[in-house]
Protein backbone atom coordinates (compact mmCIF):
# COMPACT_ATOMS: atom_id res chain seq x y z
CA UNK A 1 0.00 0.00 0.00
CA UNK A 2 1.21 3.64 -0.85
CA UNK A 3 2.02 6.12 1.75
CA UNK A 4 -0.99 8.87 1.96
CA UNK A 5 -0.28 12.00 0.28
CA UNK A 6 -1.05 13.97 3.82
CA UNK A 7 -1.12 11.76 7.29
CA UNK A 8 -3.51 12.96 9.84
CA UNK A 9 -1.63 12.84 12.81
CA UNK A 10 -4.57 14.75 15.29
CA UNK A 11 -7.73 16.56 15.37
CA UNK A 12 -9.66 18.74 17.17
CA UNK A 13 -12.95 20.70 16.84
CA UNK A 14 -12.19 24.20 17.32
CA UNK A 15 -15.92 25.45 17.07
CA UNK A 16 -19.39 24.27 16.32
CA UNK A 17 -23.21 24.94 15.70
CA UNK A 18 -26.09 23.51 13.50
CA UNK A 19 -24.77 24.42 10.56
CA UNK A 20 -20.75 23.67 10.51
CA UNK A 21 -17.79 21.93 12.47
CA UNK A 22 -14.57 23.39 12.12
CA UNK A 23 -11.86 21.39 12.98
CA UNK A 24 -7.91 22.16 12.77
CA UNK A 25 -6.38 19.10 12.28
CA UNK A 26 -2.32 18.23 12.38
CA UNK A 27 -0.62 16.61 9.24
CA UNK A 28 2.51 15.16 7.83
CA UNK A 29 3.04 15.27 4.56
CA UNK A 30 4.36 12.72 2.46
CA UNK A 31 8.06 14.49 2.26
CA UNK A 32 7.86 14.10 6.46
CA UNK A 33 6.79 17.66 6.82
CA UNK A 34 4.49 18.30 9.46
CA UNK A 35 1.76 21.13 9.64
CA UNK A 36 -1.59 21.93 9.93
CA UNK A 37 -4.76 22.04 8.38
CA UNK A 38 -8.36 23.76 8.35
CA UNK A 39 -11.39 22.10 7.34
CA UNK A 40 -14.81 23.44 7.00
CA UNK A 41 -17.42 20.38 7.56
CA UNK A 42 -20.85 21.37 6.30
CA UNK A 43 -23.52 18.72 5.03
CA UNK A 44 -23.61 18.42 1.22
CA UNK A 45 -26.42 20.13 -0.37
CA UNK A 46 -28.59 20.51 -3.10
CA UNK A 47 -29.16 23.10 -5.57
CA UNK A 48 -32.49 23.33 -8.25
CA UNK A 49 -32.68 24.47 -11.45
CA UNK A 50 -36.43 24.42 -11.94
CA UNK A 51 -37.00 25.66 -15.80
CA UNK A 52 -40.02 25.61 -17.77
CA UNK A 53 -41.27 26.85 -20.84
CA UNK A 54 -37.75 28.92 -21.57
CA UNK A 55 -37.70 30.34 -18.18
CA UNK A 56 -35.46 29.60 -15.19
CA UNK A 57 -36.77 30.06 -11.29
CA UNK A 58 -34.30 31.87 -8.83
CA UNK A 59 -34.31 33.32 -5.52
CA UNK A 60 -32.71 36.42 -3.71
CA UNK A 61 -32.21 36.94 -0.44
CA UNK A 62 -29.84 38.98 1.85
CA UNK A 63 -26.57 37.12 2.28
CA UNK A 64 -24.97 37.99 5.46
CA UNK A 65 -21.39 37.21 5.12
CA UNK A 66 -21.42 40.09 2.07
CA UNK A 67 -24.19 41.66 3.56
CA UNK A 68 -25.78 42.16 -0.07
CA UNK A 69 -28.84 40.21 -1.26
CA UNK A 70 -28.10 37.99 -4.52
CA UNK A 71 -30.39 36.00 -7.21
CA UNK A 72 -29.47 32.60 -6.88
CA UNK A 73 -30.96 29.13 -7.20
CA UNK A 74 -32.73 27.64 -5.09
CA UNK A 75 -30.62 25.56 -3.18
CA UNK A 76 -30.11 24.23 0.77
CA UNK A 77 -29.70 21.25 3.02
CA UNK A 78 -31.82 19.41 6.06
CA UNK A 79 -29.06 19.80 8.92
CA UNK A 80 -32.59 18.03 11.04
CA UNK A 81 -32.67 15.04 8.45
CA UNK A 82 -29.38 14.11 7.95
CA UNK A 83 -28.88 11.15 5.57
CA UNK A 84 -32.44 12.14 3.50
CA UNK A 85 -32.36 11.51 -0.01
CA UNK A 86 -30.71 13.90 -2.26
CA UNK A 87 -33.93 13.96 -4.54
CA UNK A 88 -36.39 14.10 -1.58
CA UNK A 89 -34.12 17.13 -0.33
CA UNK A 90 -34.12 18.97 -3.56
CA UNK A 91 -37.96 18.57 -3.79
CA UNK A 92 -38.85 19.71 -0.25
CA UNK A 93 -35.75 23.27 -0.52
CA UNK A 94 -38.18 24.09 -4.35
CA UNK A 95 -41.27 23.87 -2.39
CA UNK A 96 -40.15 25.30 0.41
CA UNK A 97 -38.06 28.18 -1.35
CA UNK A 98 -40.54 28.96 -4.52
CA UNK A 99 -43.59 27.26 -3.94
CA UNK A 100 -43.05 25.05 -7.12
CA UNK A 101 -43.34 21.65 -6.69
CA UNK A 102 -41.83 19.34 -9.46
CA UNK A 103 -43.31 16.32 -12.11
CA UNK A 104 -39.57 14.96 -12.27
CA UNK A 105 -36.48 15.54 -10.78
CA UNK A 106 -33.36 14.88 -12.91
CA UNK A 107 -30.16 14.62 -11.51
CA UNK A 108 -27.78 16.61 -13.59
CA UNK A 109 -24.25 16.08 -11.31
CA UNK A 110 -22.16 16.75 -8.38
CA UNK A 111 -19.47 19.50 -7.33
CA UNK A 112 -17.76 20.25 -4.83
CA UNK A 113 -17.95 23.81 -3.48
CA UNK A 114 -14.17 25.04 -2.06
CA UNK A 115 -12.32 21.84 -1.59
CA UNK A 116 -9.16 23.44 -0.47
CA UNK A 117 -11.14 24.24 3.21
CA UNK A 118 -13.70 22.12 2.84
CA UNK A 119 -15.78 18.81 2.43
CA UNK A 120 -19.36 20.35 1.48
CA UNK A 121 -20.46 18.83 -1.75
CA UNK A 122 -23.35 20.11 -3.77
CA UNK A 123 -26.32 17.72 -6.10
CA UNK A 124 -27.61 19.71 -8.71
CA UNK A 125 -31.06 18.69 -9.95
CA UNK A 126 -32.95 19.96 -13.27
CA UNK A 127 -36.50 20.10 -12.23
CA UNK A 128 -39.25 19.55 -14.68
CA UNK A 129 -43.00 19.53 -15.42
CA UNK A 130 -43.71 22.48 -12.61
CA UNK A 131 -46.59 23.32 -10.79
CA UNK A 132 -47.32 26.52 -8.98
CA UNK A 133 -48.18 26.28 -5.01
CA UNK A 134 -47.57 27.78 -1.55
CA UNK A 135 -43.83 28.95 -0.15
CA UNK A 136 -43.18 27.39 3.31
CA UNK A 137 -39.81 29.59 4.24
CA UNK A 138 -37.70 28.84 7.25
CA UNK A 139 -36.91 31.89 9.69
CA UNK A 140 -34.11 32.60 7.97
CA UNK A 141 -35.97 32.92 4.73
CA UNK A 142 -38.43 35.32 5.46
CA UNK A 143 -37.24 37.99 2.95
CA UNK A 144 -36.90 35.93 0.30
CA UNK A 145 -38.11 36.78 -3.31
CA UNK A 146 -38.60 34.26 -6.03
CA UNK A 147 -38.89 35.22 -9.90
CA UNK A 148 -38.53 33.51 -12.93
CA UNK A 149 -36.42 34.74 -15.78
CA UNK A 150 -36.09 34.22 -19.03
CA UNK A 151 -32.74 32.10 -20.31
CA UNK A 152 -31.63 35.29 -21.50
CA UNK A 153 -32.18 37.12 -19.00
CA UNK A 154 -29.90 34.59 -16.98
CA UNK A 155 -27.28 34.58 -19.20
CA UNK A 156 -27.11 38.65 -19.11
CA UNK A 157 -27.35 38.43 -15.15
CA UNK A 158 -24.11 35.80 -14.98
CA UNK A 159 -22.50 37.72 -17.70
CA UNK A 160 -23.09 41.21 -15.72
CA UNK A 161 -22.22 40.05 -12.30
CA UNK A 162 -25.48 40.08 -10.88
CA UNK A 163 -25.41 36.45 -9.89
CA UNK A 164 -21.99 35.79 -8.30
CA UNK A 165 -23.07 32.48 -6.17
CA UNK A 166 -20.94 30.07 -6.96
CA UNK A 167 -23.33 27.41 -7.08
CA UNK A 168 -25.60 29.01 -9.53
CA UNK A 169 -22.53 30.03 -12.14
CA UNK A 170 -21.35 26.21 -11.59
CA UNK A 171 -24.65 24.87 -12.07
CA UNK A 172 -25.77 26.52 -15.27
CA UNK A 173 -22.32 25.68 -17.13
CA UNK A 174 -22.90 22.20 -16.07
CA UNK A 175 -26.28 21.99 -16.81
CA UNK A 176 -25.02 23.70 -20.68
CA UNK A 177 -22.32 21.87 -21.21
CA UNK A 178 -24.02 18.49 -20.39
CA UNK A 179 -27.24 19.55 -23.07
CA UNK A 180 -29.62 20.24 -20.57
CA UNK A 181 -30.12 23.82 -21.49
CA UNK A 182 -29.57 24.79 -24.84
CA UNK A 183 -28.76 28.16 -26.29
């Protein structure tokens, strides 16, 4: 058996809530090198592109860490249900988010969002064949707005800057490139 490219020698949590674990944990490297090492452990996610009829759903709301509000997809995670279904997950964060609830749920892939800190892995899901229903928003939700767009109007809003999530940019290249949007 090969030697690990980094050794975990120790680790320790060096905070906690609901929502994260950060741990600093100490390494040697395969040269014998010893150091340490942050990590970020949040539970992997989903994110929704729910399009019909040449229009894309999104949602804005007030991020806190850039304290700006952002369009972005829908997108979240069950930190109360750990270990639900990716596809039961994605369903419940659309109906919950937008009200839209979905006739199929396609899984289009997997990412990971900033592997060099941490683990937290997102499931991107192309929903289809969409109904119109009630929002059911979490506290933290409450001043969310949802709007569809046009595909256009997407493409000028990633072009422009508006959207600079991450996930959402990620998401509709992947979704392109793999022929689930076309242009």
């Amino acid at each position: 058996m090969s030697k690990p490219d980094v050794e975990t020698l120790s680790s320790k949590v060096v905070y906690e809530n609901r929502w994260m674990v950060v741990r600093e944990d100490q390494v040697r490297r395969k040269d014998g090198s010893e150091g340490i090492y942050g990590v970020v452990e949040k539970a992997n996610f989903v994110a929704i592109a729910a399009i019909q009829d040449g229009r894309i759903h999104l949602v804005e709301q007030y991020r806190y860490p850039v304290k700006q509000r952002f369009w972005e997809l829908p997108q979240g995670a069950w930190h109360d249900a750990p270990g639900t279904d990716a596809e039961t997950v994605a369903r419940g964060e659309l109906q919950e988010e937008t009200g839209l609830t979905a006739d199929e749920m396609i899984f289009a892939g997997e990412f990971c969002l900033a592997y060099g800190f941490s683990d937290h892995r997102c499931r991107l899901f192309l929903a289809k064949g969409l109904t119109q229903g009630e929002r059911k928003l979490d506290a933290e939700e409450q001043d969310m707005i949802t709007r569809s767009f046009t595909l256009e109007d997407m493409d000028r809003m990633l072009l422009d800057g508006i959207i600079q999530d991450a996930v959402t940019i990620a998401s509709m290249g992947l979704l392109r490139l793999k022929g689930f949007i076309q242009r």
